[in-house]
N, C-alpha and C. Protein backbone atom coordinates (compact mmCIF):
# COMPACT_ATOMS: atom_id res chain seq x y z
N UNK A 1 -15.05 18.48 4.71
CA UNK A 1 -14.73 17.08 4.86
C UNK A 1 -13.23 16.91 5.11
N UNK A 2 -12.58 17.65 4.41
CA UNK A 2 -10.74 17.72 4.80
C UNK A 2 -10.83 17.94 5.96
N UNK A 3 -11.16 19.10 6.57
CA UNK A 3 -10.67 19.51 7.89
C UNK A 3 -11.11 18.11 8.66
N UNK A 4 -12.63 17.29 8.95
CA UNK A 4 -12.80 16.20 9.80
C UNK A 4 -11.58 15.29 9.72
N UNK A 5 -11.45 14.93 8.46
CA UNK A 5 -10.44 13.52 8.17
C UNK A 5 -9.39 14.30 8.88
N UNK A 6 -8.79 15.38 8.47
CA UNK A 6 -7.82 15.92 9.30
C UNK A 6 -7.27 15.61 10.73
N UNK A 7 -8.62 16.32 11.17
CA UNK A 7 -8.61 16.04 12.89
C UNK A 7 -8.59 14.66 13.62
N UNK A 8 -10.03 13.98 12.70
CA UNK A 8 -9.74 12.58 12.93
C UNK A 8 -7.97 11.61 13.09
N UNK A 9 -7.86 11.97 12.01
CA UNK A 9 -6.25 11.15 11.75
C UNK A 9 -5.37 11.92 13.00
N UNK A 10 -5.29 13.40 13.32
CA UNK A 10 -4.66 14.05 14.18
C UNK A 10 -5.06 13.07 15.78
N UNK A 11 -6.37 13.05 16.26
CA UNK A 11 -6.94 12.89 17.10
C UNK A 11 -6.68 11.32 17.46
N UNK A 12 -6.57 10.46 15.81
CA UNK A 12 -6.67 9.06 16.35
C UNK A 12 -8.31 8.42 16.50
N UNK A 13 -8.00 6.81 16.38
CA UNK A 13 -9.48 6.11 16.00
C UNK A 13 -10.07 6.48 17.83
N UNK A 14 -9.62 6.25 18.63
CA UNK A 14 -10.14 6.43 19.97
C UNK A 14 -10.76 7.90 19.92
N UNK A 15 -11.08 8.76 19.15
CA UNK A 15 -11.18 10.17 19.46
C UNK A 15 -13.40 10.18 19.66
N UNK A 16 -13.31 10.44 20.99
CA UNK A 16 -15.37 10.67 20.26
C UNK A 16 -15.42 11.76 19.74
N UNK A 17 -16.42 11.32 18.97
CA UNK A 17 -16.82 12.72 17.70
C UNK A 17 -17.39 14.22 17.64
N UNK A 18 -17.62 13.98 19.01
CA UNK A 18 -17.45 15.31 19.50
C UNK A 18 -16.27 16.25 19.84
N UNK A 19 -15.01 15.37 19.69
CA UNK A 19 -13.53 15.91 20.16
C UNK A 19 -13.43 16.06 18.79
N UNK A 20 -13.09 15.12 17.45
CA UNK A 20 -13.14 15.28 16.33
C UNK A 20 -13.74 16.63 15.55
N UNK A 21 -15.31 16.83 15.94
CA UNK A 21 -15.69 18.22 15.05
C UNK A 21 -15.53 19.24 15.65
N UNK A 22 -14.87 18.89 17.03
CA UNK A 22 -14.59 20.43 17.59
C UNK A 22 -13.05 20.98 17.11
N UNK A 23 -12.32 19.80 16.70
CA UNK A 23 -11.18 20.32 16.14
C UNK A 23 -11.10 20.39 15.08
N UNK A 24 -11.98 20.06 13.83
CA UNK A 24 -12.00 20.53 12.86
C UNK A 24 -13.19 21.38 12.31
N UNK A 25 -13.64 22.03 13.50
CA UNK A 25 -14.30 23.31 13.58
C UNK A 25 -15.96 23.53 12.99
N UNK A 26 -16.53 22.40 12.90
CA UNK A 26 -17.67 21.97 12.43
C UNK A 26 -18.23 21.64 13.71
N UNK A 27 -19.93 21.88 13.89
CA UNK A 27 -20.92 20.77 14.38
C UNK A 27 -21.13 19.68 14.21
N UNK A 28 -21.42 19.10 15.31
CA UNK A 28 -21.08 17.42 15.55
C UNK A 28 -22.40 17.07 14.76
N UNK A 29 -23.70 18.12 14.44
CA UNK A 29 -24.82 17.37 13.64
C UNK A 29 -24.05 17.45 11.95
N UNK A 30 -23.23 17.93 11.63
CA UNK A 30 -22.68 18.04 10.43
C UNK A 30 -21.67 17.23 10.17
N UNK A 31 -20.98 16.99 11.51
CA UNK A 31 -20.15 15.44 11.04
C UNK A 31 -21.03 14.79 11.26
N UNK A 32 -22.21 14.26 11.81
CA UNK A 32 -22.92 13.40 11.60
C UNK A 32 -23.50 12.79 10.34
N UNK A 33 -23.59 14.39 9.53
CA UNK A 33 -24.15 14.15 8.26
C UNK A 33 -22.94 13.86 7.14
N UNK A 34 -21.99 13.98 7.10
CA UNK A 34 -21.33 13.29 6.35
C UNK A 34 -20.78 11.61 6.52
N UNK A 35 -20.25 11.54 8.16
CA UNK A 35 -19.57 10.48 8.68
C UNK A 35 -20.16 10.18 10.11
N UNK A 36 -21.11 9.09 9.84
CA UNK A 36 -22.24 9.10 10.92
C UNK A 36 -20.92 7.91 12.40
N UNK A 37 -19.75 7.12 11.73
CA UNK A 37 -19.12 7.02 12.65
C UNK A 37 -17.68 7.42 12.61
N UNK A 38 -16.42 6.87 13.65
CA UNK A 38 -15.03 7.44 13.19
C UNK A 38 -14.76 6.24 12.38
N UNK A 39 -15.06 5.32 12.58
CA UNK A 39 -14.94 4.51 11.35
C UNK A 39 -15.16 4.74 9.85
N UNK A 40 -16.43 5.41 9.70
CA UNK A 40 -16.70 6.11 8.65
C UNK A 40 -15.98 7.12 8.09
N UNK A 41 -14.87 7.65 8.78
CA UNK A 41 -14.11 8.83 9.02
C UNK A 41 -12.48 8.21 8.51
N UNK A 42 -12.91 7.29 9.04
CA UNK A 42 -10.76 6.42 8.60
C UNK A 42 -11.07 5.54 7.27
N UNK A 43 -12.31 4.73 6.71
CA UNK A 43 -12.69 4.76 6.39
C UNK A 43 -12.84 5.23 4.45
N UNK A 44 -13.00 6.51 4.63
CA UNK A 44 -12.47 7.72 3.34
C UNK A 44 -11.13 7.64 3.45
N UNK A 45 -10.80 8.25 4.42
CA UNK A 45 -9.18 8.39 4.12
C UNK A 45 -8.44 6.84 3.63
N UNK A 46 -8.65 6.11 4.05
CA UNK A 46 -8.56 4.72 3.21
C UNK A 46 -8.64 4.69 1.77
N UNK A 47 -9.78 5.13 1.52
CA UNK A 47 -10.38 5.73 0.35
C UNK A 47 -9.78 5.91 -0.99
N UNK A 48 -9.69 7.51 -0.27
CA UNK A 48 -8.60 8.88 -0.87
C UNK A 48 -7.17 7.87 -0.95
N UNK A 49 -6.51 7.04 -0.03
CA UNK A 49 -5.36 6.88 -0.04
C UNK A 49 -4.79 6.03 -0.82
N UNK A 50 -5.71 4.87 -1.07
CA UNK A 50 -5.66 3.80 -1.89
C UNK A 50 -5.99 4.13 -3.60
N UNK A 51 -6.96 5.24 -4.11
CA UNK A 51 -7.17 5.75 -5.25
C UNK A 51 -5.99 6.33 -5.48
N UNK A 52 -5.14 7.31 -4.61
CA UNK A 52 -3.91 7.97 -4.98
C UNK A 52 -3.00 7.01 -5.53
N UNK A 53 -2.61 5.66 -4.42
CA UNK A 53 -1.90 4.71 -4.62
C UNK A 53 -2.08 4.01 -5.85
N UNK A 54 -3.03 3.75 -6.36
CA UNK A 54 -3.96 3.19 -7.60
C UNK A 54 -3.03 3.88 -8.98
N UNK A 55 -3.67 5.25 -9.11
CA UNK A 55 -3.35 6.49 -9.76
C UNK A 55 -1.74 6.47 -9.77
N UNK A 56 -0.95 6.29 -9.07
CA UNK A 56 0.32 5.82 -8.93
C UNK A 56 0.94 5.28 -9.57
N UNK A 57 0.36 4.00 -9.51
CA UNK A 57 0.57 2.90 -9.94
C UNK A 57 0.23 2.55 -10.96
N UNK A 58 -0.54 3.15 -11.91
CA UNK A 58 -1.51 3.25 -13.30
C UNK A 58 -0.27 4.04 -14.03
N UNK A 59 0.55 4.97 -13.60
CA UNK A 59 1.64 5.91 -14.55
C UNK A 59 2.35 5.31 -14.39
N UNK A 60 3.52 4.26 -13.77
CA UNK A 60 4.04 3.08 -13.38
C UNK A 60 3.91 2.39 -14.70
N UNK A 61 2.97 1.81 -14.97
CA UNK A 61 2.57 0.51 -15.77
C UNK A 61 2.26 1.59 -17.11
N UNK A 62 2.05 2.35 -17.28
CA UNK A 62 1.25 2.93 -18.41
C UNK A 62 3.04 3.10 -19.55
N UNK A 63 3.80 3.24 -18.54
CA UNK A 63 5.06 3.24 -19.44
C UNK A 63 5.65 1.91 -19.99
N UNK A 64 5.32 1.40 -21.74
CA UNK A 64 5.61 0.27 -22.02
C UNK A 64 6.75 0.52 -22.28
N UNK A 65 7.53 1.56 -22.55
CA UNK A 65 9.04 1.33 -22.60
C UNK A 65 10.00 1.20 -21.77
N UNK A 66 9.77 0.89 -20.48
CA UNK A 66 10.35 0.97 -19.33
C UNK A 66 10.76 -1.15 -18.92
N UNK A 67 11.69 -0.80 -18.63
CA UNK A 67 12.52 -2.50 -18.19
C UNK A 67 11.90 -2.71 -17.19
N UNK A 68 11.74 -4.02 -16.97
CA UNK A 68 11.19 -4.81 -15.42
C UNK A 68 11.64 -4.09 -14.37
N UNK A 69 13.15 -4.01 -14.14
CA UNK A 69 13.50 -3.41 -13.26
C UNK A 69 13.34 -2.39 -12.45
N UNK A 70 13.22 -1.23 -13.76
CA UNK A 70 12.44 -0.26 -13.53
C UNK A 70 11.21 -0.10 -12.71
N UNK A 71 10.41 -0.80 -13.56
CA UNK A 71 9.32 -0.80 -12.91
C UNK A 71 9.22 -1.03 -11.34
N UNK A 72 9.63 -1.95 -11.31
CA UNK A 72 9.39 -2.71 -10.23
C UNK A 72 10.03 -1.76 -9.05
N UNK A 73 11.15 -1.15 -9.07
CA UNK A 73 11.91 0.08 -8.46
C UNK A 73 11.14 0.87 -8.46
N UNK A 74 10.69 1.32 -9.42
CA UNK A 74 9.31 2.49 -9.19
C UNK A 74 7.85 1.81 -8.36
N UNK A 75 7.47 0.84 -8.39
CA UNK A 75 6.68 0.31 -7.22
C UNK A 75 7.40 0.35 -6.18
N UNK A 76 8.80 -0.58 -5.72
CA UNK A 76 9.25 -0.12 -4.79
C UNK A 76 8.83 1.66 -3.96
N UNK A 77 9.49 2.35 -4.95
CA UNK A 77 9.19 3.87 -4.00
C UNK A 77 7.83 3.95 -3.87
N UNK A 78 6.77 3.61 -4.45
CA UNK A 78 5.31 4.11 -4.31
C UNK A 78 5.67 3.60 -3.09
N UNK A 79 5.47 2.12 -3.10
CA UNK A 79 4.77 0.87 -1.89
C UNK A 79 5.99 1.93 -0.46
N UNK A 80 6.77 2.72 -0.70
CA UNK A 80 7.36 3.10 0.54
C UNK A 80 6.69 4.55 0.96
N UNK A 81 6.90 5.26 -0.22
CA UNK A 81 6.82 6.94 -0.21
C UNK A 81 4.85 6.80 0.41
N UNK A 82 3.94 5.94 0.00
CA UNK A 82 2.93 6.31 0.01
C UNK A 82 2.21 7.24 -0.82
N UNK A 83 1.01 7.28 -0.38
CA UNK A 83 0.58 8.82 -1.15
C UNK A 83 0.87 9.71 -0.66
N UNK A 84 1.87 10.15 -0.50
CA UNK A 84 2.45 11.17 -0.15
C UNK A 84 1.90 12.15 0.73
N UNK A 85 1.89 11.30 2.24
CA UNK A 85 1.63 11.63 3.08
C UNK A 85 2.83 11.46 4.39
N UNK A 86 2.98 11.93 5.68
CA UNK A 86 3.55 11.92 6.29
C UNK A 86 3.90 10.36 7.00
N UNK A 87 5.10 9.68 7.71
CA UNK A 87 5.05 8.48 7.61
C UNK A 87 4.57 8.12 9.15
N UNK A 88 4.10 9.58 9.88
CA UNK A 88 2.93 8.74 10.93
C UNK A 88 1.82 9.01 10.86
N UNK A 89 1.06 9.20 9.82
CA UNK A 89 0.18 9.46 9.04
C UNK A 89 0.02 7.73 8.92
N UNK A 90 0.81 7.47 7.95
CA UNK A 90 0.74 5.89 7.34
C UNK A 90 0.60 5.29 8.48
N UNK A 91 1.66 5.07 9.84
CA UNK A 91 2.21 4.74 10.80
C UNK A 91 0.56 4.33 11.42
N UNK A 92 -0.11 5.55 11.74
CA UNK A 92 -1.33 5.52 12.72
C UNK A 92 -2.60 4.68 11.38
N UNK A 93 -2.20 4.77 10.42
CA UNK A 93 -3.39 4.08 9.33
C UNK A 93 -3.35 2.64 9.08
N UNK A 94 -1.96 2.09 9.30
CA UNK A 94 -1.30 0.34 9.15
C UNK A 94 -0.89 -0.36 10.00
N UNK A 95 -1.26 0.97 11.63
CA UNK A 95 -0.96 0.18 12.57
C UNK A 95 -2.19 0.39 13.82
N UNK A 96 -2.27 1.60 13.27
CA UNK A 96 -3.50 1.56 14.98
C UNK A 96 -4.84 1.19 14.55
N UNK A 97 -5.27 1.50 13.52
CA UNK A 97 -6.58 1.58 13.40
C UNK A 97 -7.36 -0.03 12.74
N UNK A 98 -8.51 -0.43 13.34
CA UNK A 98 -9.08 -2.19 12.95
C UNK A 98 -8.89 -2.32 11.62
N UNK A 99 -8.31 -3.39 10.89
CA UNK A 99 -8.46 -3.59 9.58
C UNK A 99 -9.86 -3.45 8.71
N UNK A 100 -10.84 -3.99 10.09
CA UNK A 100 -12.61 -4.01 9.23
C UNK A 100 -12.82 -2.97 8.77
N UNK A 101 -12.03 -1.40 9.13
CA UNK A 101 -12.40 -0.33 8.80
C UNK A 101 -11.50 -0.31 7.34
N UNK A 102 -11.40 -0.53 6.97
CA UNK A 102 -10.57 -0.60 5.48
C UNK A 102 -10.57 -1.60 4.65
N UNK A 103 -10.71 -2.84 4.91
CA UNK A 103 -10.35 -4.20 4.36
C UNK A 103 -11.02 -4.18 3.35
N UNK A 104 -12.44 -3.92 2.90
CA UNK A 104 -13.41 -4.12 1.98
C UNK A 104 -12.72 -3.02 0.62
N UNK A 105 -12.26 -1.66 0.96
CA UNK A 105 -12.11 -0.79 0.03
C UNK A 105 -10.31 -1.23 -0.25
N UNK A 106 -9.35 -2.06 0.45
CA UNK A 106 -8.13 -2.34 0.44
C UNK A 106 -8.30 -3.49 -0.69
N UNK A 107 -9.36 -4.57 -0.22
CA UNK A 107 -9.20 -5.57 -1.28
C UNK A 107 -9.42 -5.46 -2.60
N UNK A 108 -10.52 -4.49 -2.48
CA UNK A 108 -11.21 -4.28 -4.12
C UNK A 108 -9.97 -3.48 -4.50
N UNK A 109 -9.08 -2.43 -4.29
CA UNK A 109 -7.94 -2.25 -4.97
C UNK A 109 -6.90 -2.32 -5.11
N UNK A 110 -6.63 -3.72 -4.23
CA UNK A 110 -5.27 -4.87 -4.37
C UNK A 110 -5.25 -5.52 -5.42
N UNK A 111 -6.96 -6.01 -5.58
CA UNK A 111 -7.52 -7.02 -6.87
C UNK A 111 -7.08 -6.16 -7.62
N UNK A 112 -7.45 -5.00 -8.10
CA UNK A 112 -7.12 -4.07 -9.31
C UNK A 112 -5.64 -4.07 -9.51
N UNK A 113 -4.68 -3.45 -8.87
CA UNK A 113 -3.22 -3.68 -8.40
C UNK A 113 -2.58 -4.95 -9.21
N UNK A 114 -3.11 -6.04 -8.38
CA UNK A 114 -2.78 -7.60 -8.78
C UNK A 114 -3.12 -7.98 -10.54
N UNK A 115 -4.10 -7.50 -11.06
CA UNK A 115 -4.91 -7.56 -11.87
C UNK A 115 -3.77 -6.72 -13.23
N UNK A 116 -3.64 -5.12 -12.73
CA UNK A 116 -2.67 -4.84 -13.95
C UNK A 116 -1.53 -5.40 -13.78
N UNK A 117 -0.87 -5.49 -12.76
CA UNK A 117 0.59 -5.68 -12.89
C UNK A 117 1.11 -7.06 -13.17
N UNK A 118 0.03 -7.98 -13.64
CA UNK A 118 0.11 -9.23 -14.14
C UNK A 118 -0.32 -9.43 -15.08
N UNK A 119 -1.41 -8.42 -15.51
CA UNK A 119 -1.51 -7.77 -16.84
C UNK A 119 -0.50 -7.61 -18.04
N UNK A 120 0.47 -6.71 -16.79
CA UNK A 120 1.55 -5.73 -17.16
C UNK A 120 2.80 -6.92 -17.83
N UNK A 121 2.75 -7.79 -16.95
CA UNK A 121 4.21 -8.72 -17.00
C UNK A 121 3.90 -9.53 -18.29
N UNK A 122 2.54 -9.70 -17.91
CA UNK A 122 2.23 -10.77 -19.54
C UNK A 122 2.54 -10.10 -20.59
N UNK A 123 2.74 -9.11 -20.67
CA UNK A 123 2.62 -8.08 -22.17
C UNK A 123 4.32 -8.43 -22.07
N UNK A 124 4.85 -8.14 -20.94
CA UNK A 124 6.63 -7.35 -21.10
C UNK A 124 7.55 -8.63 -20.97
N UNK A 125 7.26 -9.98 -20.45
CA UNK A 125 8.05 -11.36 -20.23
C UNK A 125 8.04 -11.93 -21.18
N UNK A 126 9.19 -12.18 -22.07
CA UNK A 126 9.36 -13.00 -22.84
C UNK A 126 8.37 -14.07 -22.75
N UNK A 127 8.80 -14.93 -21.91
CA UNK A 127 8.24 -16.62 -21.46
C UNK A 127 7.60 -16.05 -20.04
N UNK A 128 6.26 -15.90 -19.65
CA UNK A 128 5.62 -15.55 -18.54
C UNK A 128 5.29 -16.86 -17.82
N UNK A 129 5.51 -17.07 -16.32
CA UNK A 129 5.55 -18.42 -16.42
C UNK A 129 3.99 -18.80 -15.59
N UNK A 130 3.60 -19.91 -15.88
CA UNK A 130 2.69 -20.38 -15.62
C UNK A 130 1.57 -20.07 -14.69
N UNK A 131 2.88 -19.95 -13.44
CA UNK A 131 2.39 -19.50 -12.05
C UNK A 131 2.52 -17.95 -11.88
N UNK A 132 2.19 -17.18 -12.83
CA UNK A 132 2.46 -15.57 -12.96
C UNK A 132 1.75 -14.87 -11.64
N UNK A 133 0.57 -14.86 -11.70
CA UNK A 133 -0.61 -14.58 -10.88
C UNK A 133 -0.44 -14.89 -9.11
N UNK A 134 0.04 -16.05 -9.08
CA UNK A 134 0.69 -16.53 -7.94
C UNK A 134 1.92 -15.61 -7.58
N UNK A 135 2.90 -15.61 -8.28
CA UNK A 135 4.49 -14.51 -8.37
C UNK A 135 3.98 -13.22 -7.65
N UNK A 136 2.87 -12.44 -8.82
CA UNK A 136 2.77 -11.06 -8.50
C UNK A 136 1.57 -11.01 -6.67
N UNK A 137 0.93 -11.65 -6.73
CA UNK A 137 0.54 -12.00 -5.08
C UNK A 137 1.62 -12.05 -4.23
N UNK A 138 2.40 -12.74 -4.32
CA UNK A 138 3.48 -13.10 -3.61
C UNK A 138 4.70 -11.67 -3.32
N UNK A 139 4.82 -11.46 -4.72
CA UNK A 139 5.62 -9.85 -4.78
C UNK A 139 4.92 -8.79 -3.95
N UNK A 140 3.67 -8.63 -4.23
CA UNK A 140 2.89 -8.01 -3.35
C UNK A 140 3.08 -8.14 -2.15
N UNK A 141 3.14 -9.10 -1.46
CA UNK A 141 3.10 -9.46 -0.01
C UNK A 141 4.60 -9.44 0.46
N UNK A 142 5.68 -9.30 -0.19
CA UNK A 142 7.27 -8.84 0.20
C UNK A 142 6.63 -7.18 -0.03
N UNK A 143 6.38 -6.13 -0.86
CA UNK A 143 6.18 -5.11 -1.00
C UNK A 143 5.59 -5.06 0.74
N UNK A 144 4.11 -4.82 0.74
CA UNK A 144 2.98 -4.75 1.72
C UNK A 144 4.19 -4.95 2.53
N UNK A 145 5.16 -6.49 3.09
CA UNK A 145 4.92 -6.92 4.51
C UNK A 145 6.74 -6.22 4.87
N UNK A 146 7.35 -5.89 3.74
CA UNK A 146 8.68 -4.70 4.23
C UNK A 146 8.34 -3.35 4.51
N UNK A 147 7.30 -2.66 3.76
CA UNK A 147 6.35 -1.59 4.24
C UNK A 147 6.08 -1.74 5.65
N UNK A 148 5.37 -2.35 6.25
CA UNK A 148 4.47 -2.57 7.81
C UNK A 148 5.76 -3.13 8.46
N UNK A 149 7.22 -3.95 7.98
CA UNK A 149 7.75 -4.04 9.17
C UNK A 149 8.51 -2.46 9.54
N UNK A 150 8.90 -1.78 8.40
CA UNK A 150 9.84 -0.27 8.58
C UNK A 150 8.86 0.26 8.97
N UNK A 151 7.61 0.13 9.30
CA UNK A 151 6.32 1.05 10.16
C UNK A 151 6.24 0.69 11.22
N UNK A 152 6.61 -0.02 11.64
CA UNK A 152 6.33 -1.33 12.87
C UNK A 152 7.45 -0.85 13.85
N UNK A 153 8.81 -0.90 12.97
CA UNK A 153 10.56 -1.12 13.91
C UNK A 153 11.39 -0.14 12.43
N UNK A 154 10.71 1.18 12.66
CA UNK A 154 11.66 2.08 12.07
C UNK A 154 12.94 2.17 12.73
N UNK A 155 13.26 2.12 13.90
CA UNK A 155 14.24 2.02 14.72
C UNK A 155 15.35 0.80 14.16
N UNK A 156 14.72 -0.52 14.09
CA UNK A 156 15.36 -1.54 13.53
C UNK A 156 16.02 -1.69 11.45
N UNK A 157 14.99 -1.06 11.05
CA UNK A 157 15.03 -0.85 9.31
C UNK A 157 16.29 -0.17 8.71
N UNK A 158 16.91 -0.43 7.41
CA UNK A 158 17.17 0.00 7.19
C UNK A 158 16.88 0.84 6.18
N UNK A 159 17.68 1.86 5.73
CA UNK A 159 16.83 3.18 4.78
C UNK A 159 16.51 2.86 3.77
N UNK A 160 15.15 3.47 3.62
CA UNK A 160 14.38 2.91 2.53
C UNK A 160 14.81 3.17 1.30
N UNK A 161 16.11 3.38 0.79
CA UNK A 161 17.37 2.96 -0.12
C UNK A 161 17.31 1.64 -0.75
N UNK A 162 18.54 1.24 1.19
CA UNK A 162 18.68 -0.17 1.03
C UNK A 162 17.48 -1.30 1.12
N UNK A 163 16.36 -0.65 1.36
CA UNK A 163 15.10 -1.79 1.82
C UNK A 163 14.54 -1.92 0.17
N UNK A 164 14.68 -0.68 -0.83
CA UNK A 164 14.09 -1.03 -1.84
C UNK A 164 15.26 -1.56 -2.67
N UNK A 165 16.33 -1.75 -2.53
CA UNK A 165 16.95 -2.16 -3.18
C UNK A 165 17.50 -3.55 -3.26
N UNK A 166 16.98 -4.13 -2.26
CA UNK A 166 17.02 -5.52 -1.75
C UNK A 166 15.78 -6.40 -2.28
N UNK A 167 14.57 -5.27 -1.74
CA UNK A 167 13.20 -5.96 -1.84
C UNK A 167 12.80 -6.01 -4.04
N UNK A 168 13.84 -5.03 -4.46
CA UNK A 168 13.63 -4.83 -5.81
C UNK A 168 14.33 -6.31 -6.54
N UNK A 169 15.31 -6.00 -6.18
CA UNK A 169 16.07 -7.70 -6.72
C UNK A 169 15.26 -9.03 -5.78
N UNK A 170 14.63 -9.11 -5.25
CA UNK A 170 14.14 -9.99 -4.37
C UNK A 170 12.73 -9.99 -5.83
N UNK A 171 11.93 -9.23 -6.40
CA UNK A 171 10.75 -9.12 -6.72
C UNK A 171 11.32 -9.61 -7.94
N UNK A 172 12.14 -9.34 -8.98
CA UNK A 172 12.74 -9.21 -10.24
C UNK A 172 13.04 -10.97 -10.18
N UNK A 173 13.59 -11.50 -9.17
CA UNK A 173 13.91 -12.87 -8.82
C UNK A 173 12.90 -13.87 -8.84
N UNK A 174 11.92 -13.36 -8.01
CA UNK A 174 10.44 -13.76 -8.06
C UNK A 174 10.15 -14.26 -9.33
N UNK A 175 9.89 -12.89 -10.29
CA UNK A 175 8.83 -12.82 -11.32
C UNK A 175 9.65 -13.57 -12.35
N UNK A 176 10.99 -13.94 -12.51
CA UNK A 176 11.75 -14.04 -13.66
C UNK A 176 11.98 -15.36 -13.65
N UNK A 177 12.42 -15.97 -12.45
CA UNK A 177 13.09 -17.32 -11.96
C UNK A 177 12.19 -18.39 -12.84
N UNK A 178 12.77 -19.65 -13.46
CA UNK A 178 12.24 -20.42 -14.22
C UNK A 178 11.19 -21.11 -13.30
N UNK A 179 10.18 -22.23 -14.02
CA UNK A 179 9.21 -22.96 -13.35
C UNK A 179 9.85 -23.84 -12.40
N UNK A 180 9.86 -24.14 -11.09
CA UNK A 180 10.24 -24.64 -10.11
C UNK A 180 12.00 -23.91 -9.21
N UNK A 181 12.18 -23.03 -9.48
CA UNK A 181 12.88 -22.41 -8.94
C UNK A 181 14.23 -22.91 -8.49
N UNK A 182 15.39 -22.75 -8.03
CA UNK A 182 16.30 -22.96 -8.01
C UNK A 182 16.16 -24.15 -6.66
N UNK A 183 17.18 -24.85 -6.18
CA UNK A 183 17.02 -25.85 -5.56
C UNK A 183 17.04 -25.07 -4.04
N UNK A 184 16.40 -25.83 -3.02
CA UNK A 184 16.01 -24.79 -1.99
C UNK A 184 17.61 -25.02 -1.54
N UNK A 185 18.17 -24.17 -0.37
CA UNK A 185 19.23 -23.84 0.78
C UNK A 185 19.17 -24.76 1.65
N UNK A 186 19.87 -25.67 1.92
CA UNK A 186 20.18 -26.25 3.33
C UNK A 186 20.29 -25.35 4.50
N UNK A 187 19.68 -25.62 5.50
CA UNK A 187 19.64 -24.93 6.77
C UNK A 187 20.04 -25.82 7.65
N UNK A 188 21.85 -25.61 8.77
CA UNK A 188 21.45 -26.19 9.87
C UNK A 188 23.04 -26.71 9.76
């Protein structure tokens, strides 16, 4: 099953599955029998990638002696490093391939994700504020959407240093800032 996912990811979602088990050295009735499409094939690796990420993120939170900051810096590197895979690996998984092929196994362990780490804040915030649940969604979606743009315009990004070190005080700001937030910025 390694070697298919292998080839697959090598080969790309356009690959027919006959190009797929010939490069990962199997009969095409035997990838059939595990991964009857390549969808089925990106699919797992979705899978595998999101349980790693999970697993990650579970030793993260499992440390109650650790400061917000911390934490949140240590999500930073997950949400960048990945599961520690290559970053056109990630590159070809967040950018080429249909979301339908992932979305179902992405949401059920975002919910989980969303679920401890708001968990997590209620235990460690003094005064947790109202709209907690809302915050860590929101943190999420600066994590997720600075991830996919340095995947997107690595060319444009800067090093994932300065990207977590921006996006870390950006999250810490988020989660901490009193109920109704500071008065918005004039623009113009």
């Amino acid at each position: 099953m390694d070697a298919i996912v292998a080839a697959a990811i090598e080969l790309g979602p356009d690959a027919p599955m006959a190009e797929i088990a010939a490069r990962a050295g199997v009969g095409t009735a035997s990838l059939h029998r595990y991964f009857p499409t390549v969808a089925s094939i990106f699919a797992e690796v979705s899978r595998q990638m999101y349980r790693t990420v999970l697993g990650q993120i579970r030793v993260i939170l499992a440390d109650d002696a650790a400061d917000l900051r911390v934490v949140v810096r240590r999500l930073c590197r997950v949400a960048f490093d990945g599961p520690n895979v290559s970053i056109a690996f990630r590159q070809k998984l967040n950018l080429d391939l249909p979301l339908s092929w992932s979305k179902g196994i992405a949401e059920a362990v975002y919910q989980q994700l969303l679920d401890e780490f708001t968990a997590w804040l209620a235990r460690h915030l003094a005064a947790p504020p109202d709209d907690l649940g809302a915050r860590v969604f929101v943190a999420f979606a600066y994590f997720r959407g600075s991830v996919l743009m340095s995947l997107l315009y690595p060319a444009l990004a800067p090093s994932d240093g300065v990207l977590i070190d921006h996006l870390a005080e950006s999250v810490v700001q988020l989660l901490t800032r009193p109920a109704g937030g500071d008065a918005a910025i004039a623009v113009g």
